[in-house]
N, C-alpha and C. Protein backbone atom coordinates (compact mmCIF):
# COMPACT_ATOMS: atom_id res chain seq x y z
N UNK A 1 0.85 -1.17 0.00
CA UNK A 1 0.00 0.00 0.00
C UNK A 1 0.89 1.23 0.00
N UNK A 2 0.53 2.24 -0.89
CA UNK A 2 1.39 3.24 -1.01
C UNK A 2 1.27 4.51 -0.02
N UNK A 3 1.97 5.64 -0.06
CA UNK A 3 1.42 6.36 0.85
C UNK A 3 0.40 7.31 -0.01
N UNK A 4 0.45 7.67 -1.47
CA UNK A 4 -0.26 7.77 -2.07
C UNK A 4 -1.99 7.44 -2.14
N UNK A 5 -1.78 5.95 -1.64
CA UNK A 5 -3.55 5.33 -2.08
C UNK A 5 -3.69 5.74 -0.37
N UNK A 6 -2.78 5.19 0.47
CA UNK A 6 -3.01 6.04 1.98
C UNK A 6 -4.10 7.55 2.15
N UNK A 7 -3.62 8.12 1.43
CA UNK A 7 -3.84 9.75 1.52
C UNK A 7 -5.20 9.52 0.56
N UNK A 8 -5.07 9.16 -0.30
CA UNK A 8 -6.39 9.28 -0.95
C UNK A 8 -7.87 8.42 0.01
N UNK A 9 -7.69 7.28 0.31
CA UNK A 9 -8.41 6.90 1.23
C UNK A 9 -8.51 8.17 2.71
N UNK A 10 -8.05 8.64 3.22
CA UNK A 10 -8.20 9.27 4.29
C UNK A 10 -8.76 10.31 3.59
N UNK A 11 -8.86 10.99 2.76
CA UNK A 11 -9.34 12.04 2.04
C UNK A 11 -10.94 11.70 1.56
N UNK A 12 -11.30 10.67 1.05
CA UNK A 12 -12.21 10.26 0.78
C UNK A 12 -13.13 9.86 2.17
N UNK A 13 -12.35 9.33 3.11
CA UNK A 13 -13.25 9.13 4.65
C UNK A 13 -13.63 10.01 5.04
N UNK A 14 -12.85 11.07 4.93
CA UNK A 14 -13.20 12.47 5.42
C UNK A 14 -14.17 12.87 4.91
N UNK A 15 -13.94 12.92 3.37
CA UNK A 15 -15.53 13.98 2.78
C UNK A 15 -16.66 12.45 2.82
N UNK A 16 -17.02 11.90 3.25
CA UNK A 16 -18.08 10.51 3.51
C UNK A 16 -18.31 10.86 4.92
N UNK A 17 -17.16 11.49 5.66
CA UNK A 17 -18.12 11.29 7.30
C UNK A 17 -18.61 12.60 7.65
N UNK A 18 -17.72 13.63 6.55
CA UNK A 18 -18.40 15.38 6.56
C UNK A 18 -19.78 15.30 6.36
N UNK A 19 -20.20 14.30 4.57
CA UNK A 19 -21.67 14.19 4.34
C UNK A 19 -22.31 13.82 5.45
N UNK A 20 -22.03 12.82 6.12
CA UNK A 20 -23.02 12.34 6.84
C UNK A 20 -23.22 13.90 8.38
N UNK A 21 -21.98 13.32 8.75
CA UNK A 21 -22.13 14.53 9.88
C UNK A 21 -23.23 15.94 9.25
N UNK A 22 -22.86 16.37 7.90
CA UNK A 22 -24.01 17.54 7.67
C UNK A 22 -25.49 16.94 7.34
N UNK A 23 -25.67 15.88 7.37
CA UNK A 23 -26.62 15.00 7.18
C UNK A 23 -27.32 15.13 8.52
N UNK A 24 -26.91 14.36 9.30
CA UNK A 24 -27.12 14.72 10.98
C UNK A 24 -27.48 15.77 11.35
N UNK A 25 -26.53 16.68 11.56
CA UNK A 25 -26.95 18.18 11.68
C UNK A 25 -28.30 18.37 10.57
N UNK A 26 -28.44 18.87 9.42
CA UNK A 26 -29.44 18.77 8.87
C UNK A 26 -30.48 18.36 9.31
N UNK A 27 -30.77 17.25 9.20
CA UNK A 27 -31.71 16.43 9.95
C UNK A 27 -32.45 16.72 11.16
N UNK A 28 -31.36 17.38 11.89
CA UNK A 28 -31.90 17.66 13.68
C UNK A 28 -32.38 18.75 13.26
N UNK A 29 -31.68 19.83 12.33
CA UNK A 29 -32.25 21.00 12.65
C UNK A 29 -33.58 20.91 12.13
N UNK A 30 -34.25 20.18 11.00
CA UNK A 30 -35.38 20.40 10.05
C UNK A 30 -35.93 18.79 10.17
N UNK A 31 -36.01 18.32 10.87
CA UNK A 31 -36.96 17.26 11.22
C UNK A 31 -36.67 16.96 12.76
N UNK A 32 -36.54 17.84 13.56
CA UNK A 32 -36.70 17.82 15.05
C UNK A 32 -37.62 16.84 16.04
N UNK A 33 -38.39 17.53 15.33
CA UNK A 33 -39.62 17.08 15.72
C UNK A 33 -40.36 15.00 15.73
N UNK A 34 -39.66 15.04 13.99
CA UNK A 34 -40.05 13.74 13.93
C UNK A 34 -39.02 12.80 14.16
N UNK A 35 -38.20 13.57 14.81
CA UNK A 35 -36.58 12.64 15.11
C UNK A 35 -37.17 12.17 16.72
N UNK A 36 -37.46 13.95 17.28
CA UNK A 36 -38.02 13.29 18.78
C UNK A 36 -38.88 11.95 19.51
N UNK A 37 -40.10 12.36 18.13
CA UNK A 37 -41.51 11.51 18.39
C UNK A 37 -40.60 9.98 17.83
N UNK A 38 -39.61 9.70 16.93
CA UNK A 38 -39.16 8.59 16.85
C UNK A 38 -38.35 7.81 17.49
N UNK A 39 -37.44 8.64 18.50
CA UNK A 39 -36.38 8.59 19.62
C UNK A 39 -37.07 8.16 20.88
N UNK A 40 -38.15 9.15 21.26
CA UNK A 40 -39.28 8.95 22.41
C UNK A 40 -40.11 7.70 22.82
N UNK A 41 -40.09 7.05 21.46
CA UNK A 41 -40.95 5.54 21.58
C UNK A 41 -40.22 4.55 21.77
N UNK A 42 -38.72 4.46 21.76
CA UNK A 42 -37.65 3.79 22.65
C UNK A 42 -36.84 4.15 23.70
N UNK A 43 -36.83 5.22 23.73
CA UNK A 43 -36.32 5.74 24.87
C UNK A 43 -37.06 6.46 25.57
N UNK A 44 -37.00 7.13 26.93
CA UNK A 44 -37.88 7.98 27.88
C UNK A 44 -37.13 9.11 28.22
N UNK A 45 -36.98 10.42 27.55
CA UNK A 45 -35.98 11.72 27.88
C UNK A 45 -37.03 13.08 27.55
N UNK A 46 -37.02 13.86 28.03
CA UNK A 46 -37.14 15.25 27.68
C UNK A 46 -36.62 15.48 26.68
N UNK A 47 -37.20 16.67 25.68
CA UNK A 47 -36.93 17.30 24.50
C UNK A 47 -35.72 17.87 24.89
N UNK A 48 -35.11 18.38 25.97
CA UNK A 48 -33.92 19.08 26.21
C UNK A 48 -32.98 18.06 26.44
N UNK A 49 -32.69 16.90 26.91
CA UNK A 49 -31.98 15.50 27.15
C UNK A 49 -31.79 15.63 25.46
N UNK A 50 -32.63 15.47 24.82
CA UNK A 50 -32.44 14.95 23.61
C UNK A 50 -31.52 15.89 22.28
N UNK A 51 -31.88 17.10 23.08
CA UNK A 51 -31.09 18.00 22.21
C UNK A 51 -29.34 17.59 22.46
N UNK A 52 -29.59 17.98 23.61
CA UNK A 52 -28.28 17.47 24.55
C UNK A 52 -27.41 16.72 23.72
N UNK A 53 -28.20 15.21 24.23
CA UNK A 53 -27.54 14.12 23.34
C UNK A 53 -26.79 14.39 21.70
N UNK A 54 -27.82 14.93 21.03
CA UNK A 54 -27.45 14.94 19.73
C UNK A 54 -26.19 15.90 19.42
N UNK A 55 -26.37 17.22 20.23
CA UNK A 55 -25.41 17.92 20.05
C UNK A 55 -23.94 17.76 20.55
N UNK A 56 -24.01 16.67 21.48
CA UNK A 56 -22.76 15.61 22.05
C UNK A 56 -22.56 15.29 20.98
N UNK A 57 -23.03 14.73 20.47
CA UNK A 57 -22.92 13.07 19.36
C UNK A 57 -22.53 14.34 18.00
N UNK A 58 -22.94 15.17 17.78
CA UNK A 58 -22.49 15.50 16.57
C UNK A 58 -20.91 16.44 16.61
N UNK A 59 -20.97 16.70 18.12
CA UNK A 59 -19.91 17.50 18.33
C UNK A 59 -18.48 16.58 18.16
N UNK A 60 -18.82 15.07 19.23
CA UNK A 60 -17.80 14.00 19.13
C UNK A 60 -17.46 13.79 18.08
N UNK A 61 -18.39 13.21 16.98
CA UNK A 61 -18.13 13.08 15.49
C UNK A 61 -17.61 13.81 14.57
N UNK A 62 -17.64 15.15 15.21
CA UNK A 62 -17.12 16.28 14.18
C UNK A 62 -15.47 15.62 14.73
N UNK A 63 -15.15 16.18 16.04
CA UNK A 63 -13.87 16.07 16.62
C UNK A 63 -13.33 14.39 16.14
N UNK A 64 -14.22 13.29 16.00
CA UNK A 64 -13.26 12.36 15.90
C UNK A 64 -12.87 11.94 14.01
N UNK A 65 -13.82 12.81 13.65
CA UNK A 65 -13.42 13.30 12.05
C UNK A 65 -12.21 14.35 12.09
N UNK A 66 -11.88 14.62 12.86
CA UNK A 66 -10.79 15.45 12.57
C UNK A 66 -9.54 15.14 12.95
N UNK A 67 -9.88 14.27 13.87
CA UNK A 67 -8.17 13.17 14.56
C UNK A 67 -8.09 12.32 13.61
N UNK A 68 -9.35 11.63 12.83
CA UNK A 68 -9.02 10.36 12.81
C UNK A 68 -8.94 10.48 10.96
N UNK A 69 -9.45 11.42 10.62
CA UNK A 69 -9.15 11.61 8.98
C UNK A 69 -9.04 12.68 8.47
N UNK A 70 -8.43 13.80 9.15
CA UNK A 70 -8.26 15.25 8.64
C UNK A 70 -6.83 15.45 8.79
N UNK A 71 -6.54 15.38 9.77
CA UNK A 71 -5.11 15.45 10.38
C UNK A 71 -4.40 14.92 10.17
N UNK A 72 -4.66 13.05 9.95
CA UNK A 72 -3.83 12.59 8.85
C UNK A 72 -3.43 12.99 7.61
N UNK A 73 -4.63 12.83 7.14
CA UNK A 73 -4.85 13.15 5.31
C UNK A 73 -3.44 14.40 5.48
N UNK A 74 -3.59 15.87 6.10
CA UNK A 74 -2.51 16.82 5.90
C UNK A 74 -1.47 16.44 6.19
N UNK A 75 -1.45 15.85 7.35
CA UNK A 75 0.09 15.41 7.73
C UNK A 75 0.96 14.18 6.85
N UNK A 76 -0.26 13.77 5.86
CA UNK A 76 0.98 12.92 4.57
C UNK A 76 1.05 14.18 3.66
N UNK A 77 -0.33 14.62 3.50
CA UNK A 77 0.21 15.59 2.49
C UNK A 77 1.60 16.81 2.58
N UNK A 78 1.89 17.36 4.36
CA UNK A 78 2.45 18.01 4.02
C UNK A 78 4.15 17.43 4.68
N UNK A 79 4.06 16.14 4.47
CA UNK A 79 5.24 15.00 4.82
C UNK A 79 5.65 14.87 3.33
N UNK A 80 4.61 14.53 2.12
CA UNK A 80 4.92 14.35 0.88
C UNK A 80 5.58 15.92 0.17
N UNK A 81 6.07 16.99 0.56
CA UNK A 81 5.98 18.52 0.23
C UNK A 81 8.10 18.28 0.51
């Protein structure tokens, strides 16, 4: 495996977990509502618990998109320079 196909894979993970992450976000902001009423019928939380949660979960995901395929991806790119 080259460091080449390396970098391109980490580059490509990245913009796949950006979509989704703006997917997520998206989602919460403009279907709130039917995320709640679908969350609520397995679980038992307040509308504010739930905000909570999500904004954890999208915050973690942002941050572990950025250790785990941003920071690489530059640091071959600017190792290959």
């Amino acid at each position: 495996m080259t460091i080449e196909l390396i970098q391109s894979i980490l580059g490509w993970c990245a913009v796949i977990n950006i979509a989704v992450l703006g997917l997520w976000a998206l989602f919460f902001m403009l279907a709130h509502d039917f995320m709640y009423r679908l969350h609520s019928k397995l679980f038992t939380f307040s509308v504010e618990t739930f905000d909570v949660l999500h904004y954890a979960g999208i915050a973690a995901y942002k941050i572990t998109i950025i250790v785990f395929n941003v920071a690489p991806y530059l640091a071959i790119h600017l190792a290959g320079r």
